[in-house]
Protein backbone atom coordinates (compact mmCIF):
# COMPACT_ATOMS: atom_id res chain seq x y z
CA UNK A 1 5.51 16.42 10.38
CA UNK A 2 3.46 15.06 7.73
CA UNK A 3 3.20 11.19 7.22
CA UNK A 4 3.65 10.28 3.76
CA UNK A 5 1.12 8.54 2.13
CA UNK A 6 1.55 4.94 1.67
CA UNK A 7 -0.52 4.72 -1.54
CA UNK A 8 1.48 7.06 -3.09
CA UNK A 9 5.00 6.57 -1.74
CA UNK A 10 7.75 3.82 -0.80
CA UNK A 11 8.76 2.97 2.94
CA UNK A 12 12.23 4.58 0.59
CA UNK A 13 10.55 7.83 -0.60
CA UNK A 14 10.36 6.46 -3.94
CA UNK A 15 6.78 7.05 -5.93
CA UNK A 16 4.05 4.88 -6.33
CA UNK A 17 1.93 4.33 -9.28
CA UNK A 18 -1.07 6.29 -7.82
CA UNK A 19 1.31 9.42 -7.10
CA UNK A 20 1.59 9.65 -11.04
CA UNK A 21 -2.56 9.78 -11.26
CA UNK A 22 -2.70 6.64 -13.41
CA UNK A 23 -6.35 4.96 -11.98
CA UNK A 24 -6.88 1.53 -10.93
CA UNK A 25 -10.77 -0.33 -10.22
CA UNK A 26 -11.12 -1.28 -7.00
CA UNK A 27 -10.24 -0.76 -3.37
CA UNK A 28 -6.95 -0.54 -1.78
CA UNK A 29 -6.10 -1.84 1.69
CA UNK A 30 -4.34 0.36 4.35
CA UNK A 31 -0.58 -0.42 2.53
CA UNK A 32 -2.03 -1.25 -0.71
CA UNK A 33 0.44 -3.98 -0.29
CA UNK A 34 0.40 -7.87 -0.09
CA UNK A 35 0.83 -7.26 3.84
CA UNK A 36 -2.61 -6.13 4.45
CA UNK A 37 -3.50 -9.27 4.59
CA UNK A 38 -3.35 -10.05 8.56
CA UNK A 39 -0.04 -11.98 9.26
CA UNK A 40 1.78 -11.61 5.70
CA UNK A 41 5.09 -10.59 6.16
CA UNK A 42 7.94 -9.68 3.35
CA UNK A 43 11.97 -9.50 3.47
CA UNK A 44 14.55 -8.62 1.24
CA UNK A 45 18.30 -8.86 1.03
CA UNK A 46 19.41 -6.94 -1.78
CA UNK A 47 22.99 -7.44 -3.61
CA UNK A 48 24.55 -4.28 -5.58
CA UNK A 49 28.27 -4.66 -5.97
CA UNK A 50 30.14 -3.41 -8.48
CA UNK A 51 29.64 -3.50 -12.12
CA UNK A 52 28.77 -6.98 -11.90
CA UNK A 53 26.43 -8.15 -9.05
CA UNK A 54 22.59 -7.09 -9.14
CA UNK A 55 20.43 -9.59 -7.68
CA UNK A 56 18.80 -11.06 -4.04
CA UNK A 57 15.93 -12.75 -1.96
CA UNK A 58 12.72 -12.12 -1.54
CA UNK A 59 11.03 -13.65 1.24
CA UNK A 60 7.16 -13.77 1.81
CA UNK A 61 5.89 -15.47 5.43
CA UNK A 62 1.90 -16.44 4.73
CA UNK A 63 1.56 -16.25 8.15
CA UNK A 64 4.38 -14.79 9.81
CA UNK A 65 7.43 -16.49 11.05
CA UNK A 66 5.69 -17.54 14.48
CA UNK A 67 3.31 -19.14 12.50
CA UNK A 68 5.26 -22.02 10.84
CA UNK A 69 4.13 -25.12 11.06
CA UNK A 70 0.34 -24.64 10.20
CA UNK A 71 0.24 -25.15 6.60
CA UNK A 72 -2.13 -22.57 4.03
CA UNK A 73 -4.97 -23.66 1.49
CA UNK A 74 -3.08 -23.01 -1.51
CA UNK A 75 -3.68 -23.25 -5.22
CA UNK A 76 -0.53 -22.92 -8.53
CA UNK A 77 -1.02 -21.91 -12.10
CA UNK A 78 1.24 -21.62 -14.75
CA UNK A 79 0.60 -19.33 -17.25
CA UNK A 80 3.93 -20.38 -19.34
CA UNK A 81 6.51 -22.91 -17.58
CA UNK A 82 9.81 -21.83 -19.39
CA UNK A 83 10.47 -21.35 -15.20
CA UNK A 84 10.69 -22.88 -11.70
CA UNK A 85 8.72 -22.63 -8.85
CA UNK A 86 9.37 -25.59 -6.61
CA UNK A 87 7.29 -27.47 -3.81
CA UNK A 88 4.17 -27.77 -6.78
CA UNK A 89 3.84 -31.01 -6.58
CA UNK A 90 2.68 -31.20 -3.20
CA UNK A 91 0.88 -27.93 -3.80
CA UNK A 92 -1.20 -29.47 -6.75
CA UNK A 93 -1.26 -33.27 -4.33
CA UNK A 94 -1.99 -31.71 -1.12
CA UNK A 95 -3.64 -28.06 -1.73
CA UNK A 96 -1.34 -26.89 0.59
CA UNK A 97 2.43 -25.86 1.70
CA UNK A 98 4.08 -24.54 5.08
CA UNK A 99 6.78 -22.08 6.09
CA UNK A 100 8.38 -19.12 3.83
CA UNK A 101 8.14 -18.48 0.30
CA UNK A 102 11.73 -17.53 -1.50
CA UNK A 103 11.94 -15.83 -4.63
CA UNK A 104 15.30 -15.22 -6.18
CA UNK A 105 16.73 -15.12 -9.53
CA UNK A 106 17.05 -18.31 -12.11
CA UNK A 107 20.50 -19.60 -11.08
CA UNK A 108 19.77 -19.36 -6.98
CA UNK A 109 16.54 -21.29 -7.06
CA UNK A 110 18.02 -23.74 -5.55
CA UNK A 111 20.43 -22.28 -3.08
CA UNK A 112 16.85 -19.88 -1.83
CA UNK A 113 15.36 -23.93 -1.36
CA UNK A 114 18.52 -24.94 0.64
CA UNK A 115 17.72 -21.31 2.65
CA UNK A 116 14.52 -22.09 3.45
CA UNK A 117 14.86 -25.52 4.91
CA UNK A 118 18.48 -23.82 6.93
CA UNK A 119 15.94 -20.98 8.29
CA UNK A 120 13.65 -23.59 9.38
CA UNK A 121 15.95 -25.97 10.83
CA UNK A 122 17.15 -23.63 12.89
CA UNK A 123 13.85 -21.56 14.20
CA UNK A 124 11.45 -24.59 14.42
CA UNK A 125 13.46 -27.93 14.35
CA UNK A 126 10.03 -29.81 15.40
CA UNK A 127 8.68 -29.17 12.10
CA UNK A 128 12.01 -29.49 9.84
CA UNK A 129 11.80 -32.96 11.46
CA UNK A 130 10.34 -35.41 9.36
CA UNK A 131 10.52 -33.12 5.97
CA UNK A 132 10.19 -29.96 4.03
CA UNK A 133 8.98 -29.18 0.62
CA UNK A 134 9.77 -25.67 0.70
CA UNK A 135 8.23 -22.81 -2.25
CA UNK A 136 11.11 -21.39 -3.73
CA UNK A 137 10.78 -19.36 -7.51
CA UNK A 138 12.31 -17.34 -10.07
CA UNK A 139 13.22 -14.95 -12.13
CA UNK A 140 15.72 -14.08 -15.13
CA UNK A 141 18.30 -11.29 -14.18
CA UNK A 142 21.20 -12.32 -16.43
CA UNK A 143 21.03 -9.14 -18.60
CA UNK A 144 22.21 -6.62 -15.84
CA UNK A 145 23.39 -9.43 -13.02
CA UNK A 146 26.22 -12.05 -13.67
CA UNK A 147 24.09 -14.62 -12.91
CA UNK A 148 26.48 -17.69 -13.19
CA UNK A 149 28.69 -16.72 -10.21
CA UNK A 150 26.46 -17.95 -7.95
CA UNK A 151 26.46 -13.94 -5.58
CA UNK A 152 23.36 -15.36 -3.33
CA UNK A 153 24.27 -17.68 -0.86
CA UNK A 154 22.03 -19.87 1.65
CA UNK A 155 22.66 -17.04 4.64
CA UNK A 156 21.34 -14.05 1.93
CA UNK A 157 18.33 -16.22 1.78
CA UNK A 158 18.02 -16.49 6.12
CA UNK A 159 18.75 -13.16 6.04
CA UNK A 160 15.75 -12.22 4.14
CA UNK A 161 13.22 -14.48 5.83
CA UNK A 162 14.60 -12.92 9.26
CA UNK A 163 14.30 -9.57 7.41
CA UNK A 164 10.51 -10.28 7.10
CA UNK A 165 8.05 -7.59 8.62
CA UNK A 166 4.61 -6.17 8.15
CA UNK A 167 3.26 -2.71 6.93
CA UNK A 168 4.67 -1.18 3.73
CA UNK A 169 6.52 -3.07 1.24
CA UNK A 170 9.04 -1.30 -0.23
CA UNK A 171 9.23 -1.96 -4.28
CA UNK A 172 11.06 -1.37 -7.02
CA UNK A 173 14.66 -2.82 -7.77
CA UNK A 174 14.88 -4.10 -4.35
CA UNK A 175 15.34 -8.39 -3.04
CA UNK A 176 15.03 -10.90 -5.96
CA UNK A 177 13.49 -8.41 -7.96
CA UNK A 178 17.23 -6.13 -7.79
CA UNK A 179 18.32 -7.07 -11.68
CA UNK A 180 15.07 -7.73 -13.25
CA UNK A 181 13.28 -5.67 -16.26
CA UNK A 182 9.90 -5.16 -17.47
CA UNK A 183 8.61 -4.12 -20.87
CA UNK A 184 12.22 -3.67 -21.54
CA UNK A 185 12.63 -0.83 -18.62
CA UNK A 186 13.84 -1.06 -15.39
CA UNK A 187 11.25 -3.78 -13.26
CA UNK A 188 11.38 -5.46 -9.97
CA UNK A 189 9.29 -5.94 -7.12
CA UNK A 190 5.73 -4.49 -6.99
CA UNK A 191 2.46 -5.15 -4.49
CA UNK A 192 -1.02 -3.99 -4.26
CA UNK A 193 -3.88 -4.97 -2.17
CA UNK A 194 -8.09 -4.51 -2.40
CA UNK A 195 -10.99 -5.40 0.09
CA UNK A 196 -13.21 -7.39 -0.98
CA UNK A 197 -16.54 -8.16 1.41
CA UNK A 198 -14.77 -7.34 4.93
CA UNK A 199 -11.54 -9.59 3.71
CA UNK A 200 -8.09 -8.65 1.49
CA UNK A 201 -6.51 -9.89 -1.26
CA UNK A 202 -3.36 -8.86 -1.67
CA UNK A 203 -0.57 -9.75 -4.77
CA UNK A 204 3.18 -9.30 -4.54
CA UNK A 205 5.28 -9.58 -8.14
CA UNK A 206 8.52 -10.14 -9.84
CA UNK A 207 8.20 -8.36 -12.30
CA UNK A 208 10.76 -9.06 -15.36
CA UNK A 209 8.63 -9.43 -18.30
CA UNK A 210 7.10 -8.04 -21.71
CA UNK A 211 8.13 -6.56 -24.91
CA UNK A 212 8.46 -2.69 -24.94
CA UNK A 213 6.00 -2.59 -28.02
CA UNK A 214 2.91 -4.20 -25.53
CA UNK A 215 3.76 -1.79 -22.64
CA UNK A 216 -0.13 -0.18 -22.05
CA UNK A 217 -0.84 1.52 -18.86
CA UNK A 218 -4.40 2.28 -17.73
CA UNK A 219 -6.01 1.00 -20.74
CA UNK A 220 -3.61 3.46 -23.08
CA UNK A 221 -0.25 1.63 -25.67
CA UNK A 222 2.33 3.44 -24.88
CA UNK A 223 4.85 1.02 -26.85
CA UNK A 224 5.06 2.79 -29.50
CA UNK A 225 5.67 6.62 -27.75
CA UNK A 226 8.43 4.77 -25.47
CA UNK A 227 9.77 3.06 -28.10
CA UNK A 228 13.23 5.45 -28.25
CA UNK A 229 15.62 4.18 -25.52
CA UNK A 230 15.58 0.72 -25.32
CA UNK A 231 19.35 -0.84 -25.18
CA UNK A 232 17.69 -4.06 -24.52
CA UNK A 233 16.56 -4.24 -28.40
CA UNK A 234 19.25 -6.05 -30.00
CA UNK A 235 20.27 -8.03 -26.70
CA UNK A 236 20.85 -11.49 -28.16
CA UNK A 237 20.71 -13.09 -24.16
CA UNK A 238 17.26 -11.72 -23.85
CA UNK A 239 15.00 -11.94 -26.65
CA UNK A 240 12.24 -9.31 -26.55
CA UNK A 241 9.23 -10.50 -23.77
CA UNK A 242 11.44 -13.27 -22.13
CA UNK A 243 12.48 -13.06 -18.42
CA UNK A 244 9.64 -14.32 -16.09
CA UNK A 245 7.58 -13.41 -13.37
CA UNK A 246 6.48 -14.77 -10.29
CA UNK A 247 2.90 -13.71 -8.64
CA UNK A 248 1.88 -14.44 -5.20
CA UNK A 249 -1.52 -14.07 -3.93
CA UNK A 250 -2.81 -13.68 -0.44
CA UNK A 251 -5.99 -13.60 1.23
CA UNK A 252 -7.55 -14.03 4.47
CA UNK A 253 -10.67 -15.07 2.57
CA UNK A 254 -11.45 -18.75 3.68
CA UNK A 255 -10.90 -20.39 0.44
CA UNK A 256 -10.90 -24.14 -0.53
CA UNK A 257 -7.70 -24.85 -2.39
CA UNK A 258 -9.10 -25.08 -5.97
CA UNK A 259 -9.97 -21.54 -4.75
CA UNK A 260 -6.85 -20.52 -4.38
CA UNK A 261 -5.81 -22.19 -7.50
CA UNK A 262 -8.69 -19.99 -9.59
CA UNK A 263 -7.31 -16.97 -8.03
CA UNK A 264 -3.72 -17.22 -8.94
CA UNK A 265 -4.89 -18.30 -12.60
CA UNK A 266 -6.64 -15.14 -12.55
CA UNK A 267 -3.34 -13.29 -12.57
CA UNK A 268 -2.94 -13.70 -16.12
CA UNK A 269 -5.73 -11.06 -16.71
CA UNK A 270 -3.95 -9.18 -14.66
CA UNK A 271 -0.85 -9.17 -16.40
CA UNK A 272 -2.52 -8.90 -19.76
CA UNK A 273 -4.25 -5.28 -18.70
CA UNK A 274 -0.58 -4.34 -18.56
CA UNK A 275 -0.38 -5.28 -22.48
CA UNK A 276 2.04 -8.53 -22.42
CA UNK A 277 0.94 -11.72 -24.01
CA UNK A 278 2.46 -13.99 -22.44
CA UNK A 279 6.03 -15.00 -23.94
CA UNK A 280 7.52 -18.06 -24.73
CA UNK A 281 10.73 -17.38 -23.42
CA UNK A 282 8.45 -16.14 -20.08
CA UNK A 283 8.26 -18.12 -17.23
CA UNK A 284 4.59 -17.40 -16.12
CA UNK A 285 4.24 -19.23 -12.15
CA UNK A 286 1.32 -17.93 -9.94
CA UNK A 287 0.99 -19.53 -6.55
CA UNK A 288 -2.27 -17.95 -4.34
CA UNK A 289 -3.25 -19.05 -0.99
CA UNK A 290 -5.80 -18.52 1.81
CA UNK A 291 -4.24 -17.63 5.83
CA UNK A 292 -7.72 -18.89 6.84
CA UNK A 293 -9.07 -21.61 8.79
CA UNK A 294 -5.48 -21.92 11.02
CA UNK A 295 -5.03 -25.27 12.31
CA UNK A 296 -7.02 -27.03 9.85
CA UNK A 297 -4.42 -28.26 7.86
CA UNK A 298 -2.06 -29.06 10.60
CA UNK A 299 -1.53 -32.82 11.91
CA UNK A 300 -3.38 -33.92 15.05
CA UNK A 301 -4.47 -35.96 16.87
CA UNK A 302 -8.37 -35.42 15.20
CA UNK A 303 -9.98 -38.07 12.73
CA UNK A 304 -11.59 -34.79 11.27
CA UNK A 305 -10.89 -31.54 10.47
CA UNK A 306 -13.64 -28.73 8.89
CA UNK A 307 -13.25 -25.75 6.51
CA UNK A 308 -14.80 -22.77 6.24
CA UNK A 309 -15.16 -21.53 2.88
CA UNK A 310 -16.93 -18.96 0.49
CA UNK A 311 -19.67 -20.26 -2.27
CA UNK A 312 -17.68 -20.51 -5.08
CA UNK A 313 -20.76 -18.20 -6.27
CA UNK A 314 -19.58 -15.82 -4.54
CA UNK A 315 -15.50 -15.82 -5.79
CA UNK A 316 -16.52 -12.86 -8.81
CA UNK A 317 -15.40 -10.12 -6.61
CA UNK A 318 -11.97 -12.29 -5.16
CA UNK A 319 -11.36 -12.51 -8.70
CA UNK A 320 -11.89 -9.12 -10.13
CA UNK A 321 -9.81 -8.18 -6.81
CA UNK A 322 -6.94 -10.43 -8.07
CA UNK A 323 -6.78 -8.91 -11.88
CA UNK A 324 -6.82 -5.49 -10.31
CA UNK A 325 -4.05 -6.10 -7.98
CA UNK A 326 -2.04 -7.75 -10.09
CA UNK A 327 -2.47 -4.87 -12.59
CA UNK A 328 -1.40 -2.24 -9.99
CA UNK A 329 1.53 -4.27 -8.90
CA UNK A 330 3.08 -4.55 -12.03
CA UNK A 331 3.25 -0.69 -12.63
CA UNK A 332 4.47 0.04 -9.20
CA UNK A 333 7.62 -2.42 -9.90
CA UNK A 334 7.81 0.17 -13.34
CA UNK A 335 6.94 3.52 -11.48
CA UNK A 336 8.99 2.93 -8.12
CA UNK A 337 12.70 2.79 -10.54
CA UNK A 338 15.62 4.28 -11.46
CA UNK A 339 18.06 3.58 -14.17
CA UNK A 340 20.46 0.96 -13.60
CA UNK A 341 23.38 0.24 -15.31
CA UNK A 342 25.25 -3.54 -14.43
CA UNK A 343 27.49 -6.46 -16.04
CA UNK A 344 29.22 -5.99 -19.39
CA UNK A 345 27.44 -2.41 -19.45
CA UNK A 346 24.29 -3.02 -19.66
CA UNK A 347 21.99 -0.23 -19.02
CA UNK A 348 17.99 -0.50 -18.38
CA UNK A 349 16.12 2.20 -18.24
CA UNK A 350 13.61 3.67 -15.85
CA UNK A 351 10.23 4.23 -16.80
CA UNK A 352 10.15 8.00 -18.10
CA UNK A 353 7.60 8.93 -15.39
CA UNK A 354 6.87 12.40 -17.01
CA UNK A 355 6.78 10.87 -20.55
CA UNK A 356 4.25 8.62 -19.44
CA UNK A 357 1.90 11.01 -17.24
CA UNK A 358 2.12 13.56 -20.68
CA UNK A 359 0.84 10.66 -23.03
CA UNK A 360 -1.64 9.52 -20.30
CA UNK A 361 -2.86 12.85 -19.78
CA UNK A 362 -3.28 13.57 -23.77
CA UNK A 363 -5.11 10.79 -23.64
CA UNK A 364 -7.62 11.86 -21.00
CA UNK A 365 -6.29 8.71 -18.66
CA UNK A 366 -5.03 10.25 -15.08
CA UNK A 367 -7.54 10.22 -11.93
């Protein structure tokens, strides 16, 4: 029995970005997935009920849930703040956080921050102790979810950090990302990964962002072509471009934390190689970090502690590593979708996967 390929295809069977020919710079890592990096780990708990309930939880452990306890370098950017990403301030004070990362939709924020500290309490009460500033974020998914009835709950959000494995990521309208659109078609949750000098970097999105008309894919508007079946058009909740996203970047690179910080704000090129410029009614949050130097960060009984870290001459490739990722990502979220239909009717439509390999290949654009 053949083993399918991971580049090309879901842990669900669904297709990959790379499975349509569309080419990407760069690298991949054995998953192509934010998990290549050595002890990243990602959960979901998805929520489809009825007509009315598409959301859930993504959880992301930086370095697995053993590991809790010894805090990461990490660095945050926001590229537009009409959005939430908590534990920032001590991310921007310290250059560092600790434990699980939640990512949910708008209205659950803070029910995935209650989750977090419940999850913790309970699996490593020594460090829940004294106090938590956990990383919990979020997207819009009011347009297909009924996102005021409050369907996550703090045990959805345990659930999903317990959930939490390595290998492939599954994408696609799966955890937080279950209700959430991009360019005005079906979006979600989407990963990539390159090596970069005998380290990863790997990016994990929310997708739920952009304006049909900015939609380009490798380097080719498609907007315009794709313009036809869009029921999101006249949508007076969700103006064209709003909804959010949420990027996380992972390394095992050992990074300082302003590192970390000019990786994540190098997800906005990312993005933008996807066409979108950046909406007002966006929420833009990038939060990168570095699963090197364990220990360093961690309290003791030492008057000192060291870093290793690479020459901040020597970042070009992290960075062009980060753009290309984040690039990838985005159109797996699109490619790895179905149609989905949710509250008051609302329909969002998949990606039209054969549309888009025609224009590319009129175009001269497939590998």
């Amino acid at each position: 029995m053949t083993t399918p390929d991971p580049h090309l295809t879901t842990p669900g069977g669904k297709p990959r970005a790379r499975a349509l020919g569309i080419p990407f710079g760069g690298r991949p890592g054995r998953w192509n997935a934010i998990t290549d990096v050595r002890g990243v780990e990602v959960g979901y708990v998805t929520l489809i009920e009825g007509s009315f309930v598409r959301t859930g939880v993504t959880a992301i452990h930086p370095r697995g849930p053993e590991k809790t306890g010894d805090p990461v370098a990490a660095g945050f950017h926001s590229q537009n703040g009409n959005g939430e990403m908590t534990g920032v301030s001590w991310i921007n004070e310290s250059g560092t956080f600790d434990g699980p990362v939640a990512i949910t939709n708008t209205h659950a924020v803070g029910v995935a921050h209650a989750g977090i500290i419940a999850w913790t309490v309970t699996h490593h009460p020594v460090v829940a102790e004294v106090w938590l500033l956990p990383v919990a974020a979020e997207t819009w998914d009011g347009y297909l979810n009924d996102i005021n009835r409050h369907h996550v709950t703090e045990q959805h959000v345990v659930t999903a950090i317990e959930a939490a494995r390595p290998g492939p990521v599954e994408e696609g309208s799966v955890g937080g990302g279950t209700g959430m659109t991009c360019y005005q078609f079906k979006g979600g949750s989407g990963t990539a990964s390159r090596l970069v000098d005998g380290y990863t970097v790997g990016v994990f999105v929310q997708a739920n962002f952009g304006a049909r008309r900015e939609l380009v894919l490798a380097g080719v508007p498609l907007g315009d072509a794709l313009a036809d079946d869009n029921p999101m058009a006249d949508s007076r909740l969700a103006p064209p471009g709003s909804g959010s996203v949420i990027a996380v970047v992972a390394t095992d690179a050992p990074l300082f934390p302003h590192q970390c910080q000019a990786l994540a704000r190098r997800v906005t090129a990312g993005l933008a190689r996807t066409g979108t410029s950046g909406s007002h009614f966006s929420g833009d949050l990038f939060l990168a970090f570095s699963t090197a130097n364990p220990g360093a960060f961690r309290p003791g009984e030492a008057a000192m502690s060291r870093l290793d870290f690479v020459p901040w001459e020597r970042l070009d490739p992290y960075y062009e590593a980060v753009v290309q990722a984040t690039e990838e990502a985005v159109v797996n979220a699109l490619v790895a979708n179905e149609d989905m239909t949710g509250r008051d009717g609302h329909r969002t439509p998949a990606l039209p996967r054969d549309r888009v390999t025609g224009l590319l290949a009129a175009a001269d654009r497939l590998r």
